[in-house]
N, C-alpha and C. Protein backbone atom coordinates (compact mmCIF):
# COMPACT_ATOMS: atom_id res chain seq x y z
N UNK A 1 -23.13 32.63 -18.21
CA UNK A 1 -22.94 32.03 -16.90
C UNK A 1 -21.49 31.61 -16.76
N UNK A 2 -20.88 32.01 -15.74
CA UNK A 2 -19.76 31.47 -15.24
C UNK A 2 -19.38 30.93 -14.12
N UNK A 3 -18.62 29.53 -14.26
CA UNK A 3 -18.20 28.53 -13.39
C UNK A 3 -16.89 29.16 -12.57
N UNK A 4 -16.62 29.03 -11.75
CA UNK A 4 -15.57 29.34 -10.92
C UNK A 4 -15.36 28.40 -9.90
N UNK A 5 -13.82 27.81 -9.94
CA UNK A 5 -13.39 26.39 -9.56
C UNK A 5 -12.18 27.15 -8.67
N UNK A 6 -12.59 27.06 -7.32
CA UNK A 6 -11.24 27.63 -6.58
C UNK A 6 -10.14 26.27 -5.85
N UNK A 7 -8.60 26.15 -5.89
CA UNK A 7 -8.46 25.37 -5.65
C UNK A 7 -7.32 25.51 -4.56
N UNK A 8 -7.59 24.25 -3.84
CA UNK A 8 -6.58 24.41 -2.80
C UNK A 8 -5.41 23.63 -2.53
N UNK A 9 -4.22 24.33 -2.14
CA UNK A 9 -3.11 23.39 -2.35
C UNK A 9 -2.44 23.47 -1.39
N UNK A 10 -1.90 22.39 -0.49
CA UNK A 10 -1.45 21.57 0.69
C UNK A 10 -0.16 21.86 0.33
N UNK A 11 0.85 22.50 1.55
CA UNK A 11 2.38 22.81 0.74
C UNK A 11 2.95 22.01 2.24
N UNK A 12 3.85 21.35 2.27
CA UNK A 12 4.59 20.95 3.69
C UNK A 12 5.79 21.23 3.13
N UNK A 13 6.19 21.75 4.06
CA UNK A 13 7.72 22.78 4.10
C UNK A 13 8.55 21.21 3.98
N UNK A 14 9.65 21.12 3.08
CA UNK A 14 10.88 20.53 2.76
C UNK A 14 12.04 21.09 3.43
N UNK A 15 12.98 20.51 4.10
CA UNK A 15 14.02 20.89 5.00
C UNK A 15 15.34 20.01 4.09
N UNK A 16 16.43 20.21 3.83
CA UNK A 16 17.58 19.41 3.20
C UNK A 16 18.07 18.94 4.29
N UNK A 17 18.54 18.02 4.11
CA UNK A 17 19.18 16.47 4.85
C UNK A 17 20.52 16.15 4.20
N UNK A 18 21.79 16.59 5.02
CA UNK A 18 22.89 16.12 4.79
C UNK A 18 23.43 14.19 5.09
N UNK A 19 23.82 13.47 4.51
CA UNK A 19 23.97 12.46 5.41
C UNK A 19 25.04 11.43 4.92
N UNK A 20 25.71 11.11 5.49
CA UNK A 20 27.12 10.09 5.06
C UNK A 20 26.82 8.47 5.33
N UNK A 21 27.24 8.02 3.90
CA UNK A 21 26.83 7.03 3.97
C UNK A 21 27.63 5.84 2.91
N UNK A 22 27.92 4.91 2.99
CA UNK A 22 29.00 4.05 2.37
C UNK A 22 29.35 4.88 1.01
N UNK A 23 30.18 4.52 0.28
CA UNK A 23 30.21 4.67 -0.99
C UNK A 23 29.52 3.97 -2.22
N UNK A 24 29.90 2.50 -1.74
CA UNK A 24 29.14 0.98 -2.13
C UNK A 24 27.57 0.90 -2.47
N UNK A 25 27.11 1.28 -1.07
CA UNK A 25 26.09 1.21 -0.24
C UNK A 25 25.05 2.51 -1.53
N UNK A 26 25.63 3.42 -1.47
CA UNK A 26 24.88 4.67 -2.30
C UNK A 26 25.27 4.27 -3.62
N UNK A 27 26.08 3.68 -4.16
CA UNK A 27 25.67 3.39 -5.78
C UNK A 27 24.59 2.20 -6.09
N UNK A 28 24.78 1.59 -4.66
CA UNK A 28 23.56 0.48 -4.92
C UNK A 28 22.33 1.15 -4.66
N UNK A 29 21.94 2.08 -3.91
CA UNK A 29 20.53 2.63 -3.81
C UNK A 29 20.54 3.60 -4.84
N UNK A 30 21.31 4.06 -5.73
CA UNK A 30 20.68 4.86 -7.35
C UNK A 30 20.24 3.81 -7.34
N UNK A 31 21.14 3.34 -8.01
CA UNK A 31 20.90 1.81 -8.97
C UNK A 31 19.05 1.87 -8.82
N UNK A 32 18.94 1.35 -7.16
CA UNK A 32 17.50 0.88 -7.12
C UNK A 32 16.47 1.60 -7.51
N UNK A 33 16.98 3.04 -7.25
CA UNK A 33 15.90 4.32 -7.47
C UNK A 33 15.92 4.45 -9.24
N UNK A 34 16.55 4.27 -9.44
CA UNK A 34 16.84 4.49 -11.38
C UNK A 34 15.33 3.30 -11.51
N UNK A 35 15.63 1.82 -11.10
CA UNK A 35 14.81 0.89 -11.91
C UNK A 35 13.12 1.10 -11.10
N UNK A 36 13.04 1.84 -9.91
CA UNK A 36 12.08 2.06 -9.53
C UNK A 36 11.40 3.54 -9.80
N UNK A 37 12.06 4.16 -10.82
CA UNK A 37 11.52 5.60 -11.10
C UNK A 37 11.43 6.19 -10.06
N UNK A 38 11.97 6.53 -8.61
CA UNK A 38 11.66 7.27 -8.09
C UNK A 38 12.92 7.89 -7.75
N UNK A 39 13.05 9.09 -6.76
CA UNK A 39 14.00 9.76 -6.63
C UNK A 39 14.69 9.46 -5.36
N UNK A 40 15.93 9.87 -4.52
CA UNK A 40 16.60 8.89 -4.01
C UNK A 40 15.92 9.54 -2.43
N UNK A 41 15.78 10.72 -2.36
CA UNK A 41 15.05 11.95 -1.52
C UNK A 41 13.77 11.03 -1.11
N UNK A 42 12.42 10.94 -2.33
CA UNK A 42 11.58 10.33 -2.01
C UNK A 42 11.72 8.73 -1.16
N UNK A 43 12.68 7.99 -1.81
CA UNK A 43 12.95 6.68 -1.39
C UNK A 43 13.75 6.99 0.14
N UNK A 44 14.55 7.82 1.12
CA UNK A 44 14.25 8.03 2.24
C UNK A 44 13.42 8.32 2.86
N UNK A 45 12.40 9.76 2.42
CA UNK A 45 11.46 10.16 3.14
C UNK A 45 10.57 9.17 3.16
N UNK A 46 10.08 7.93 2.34
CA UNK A 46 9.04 7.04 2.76
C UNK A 46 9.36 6.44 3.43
N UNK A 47 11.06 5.36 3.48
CA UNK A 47 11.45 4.86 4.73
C UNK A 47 11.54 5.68 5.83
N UNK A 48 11.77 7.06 6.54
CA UNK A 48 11.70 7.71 7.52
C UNK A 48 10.11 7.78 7.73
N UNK A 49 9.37 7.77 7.00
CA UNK A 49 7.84 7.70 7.56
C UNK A 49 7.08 6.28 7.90
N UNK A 50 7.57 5.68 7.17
CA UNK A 50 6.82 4.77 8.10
C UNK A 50 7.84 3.97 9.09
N UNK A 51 9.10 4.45 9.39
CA UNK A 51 9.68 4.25 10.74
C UNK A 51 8.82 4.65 11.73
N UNK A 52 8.74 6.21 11.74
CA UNK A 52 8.04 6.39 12.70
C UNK A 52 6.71 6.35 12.51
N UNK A 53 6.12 6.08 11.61
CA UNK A 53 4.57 5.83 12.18
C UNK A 53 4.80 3.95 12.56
N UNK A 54 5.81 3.27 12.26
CA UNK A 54 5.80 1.42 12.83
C UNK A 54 6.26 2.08 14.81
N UNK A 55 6.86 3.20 14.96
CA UNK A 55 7.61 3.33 16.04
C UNK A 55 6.76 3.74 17.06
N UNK A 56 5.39 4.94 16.66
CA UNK A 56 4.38 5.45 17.09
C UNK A 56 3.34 4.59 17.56
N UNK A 57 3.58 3.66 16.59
CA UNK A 57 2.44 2.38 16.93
C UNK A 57 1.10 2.71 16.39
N UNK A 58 1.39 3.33 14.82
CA UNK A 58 0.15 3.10 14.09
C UNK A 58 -0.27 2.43 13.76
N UNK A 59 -1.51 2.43 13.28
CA UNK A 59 -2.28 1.23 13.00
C UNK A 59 -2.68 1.51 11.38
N UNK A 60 -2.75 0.56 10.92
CA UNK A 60 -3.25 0.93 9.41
C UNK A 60 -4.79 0.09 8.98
N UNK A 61 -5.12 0.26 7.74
CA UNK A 61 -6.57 -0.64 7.66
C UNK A 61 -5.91 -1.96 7.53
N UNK A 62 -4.74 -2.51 6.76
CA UNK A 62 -4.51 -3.67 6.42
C UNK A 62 -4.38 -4.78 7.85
N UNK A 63 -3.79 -3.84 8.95
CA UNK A 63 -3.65 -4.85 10.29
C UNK A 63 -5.18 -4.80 10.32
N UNK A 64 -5.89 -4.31 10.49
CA UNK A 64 -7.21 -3.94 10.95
C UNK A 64 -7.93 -5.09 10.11
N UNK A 65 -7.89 -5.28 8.91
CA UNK A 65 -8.94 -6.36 8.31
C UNK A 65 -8.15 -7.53 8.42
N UNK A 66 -6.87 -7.84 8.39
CA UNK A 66 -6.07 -9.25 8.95
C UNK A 66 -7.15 -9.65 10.33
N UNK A 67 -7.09 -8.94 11.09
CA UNK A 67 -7.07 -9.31 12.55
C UNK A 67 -9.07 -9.62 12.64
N UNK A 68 -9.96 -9.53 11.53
CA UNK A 68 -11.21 -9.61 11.77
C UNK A 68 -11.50 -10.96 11.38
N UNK A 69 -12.31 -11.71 12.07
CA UNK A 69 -13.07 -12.80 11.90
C UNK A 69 -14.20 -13.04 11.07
N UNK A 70 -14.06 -13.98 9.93
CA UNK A 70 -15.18 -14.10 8.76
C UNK A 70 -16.57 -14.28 9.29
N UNK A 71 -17.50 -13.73 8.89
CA UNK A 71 -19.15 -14.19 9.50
C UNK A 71 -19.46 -15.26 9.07
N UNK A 72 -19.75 -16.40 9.76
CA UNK A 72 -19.80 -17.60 10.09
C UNK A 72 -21.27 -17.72 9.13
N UNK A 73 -22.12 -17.13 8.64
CA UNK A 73 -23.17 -16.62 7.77
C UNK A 73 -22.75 -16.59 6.38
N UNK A 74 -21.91 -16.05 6.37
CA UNK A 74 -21.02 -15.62 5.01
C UNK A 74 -20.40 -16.49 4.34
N UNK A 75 -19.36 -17.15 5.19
CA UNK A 75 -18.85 -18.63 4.69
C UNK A 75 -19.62 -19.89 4.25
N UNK A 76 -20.66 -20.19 5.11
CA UNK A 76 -21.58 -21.01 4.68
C UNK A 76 -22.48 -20.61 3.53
N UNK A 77 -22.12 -19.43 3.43
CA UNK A 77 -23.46 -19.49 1.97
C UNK A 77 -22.24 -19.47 0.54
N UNK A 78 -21.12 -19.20 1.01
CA UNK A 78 -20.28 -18.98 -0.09
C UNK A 78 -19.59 -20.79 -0.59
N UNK A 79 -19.46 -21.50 0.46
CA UNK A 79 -19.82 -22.80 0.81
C UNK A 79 -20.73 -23.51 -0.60
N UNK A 80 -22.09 -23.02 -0.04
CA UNK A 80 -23.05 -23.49 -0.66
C UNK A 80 -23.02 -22.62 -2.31
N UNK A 81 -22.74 -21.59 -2.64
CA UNK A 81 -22.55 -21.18 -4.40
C UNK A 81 -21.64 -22.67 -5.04
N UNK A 82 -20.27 -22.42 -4.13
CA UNK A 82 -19.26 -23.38 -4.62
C UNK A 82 -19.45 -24.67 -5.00
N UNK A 83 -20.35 -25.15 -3.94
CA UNK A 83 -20.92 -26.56 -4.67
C UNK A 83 -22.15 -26.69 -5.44
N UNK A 84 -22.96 -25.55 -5.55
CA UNK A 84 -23.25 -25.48 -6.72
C UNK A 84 -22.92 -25.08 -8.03
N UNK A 85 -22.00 -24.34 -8.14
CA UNK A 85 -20.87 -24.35 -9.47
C UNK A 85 -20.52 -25.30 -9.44
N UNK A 86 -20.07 -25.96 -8.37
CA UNK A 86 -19.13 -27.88 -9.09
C UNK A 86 -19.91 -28.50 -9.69
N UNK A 87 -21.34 -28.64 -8.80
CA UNK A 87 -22.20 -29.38 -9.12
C UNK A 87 -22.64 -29.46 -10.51
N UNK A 88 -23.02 -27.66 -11.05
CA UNK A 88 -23.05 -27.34 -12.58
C UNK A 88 -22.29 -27.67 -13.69
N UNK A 89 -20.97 -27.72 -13.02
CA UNK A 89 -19.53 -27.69 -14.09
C UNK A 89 -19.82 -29.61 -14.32
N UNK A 90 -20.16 -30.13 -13.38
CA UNK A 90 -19.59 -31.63 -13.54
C UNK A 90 -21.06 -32.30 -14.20
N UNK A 91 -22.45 -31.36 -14.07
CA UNK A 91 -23.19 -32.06 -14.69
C UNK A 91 -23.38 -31.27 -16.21
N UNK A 92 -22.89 -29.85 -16.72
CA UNK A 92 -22.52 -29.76 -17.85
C UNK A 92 -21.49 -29.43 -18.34
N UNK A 93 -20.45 -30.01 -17.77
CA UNK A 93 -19.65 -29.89 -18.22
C UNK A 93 -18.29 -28.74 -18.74
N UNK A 94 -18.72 -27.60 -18.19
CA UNK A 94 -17.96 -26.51 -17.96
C UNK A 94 -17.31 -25.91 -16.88
């Protein structure tokens, strides 16, 4: 019997990017890319992406669970564990 695993691979075309920029300014961003392992290419293309996805007006999950309100159900019972752990800790002592 034989398994056969076909796989697929996502290619997005890379374009080179000329660009002038302090002298100062670019030995301080190695610098940063050296202690952050990454490459200086990658460390633009993530700032150019989420420029424009902050510019597009994306939304991400993290705004999305900031902005939700705790269940008023939920808190009160978590409420009630808490003072029964105190309650436990202070009558034995742990």
């Amino acid at each position: 019997m034989r398994i056969y695993v076909n796989y697929a691979y996502l290619c997005m075309m890379k374009a080179k990017l000329n660009i002038t920029i302090e002298e100062r300014l670019l030995e301080q961003v190695k610098v940063y890319a050296i202690e952050k392992k990454v490459s200086l290419s990658a460390l633009i293309e993530d700032y150019l992406k989420k420029l424009v996805h902050k510019a597009s007006g994306g939304k991400n999950i993290i705004d999305f669970i900031e902005r939700l309100e705790p269940d008023e159900a939920v808190v009160a019972e978590s409420n009630e564990k808490n003072a029964f752990y105190e309650a436990q800790k202070g009558k034995y002592g742990f």
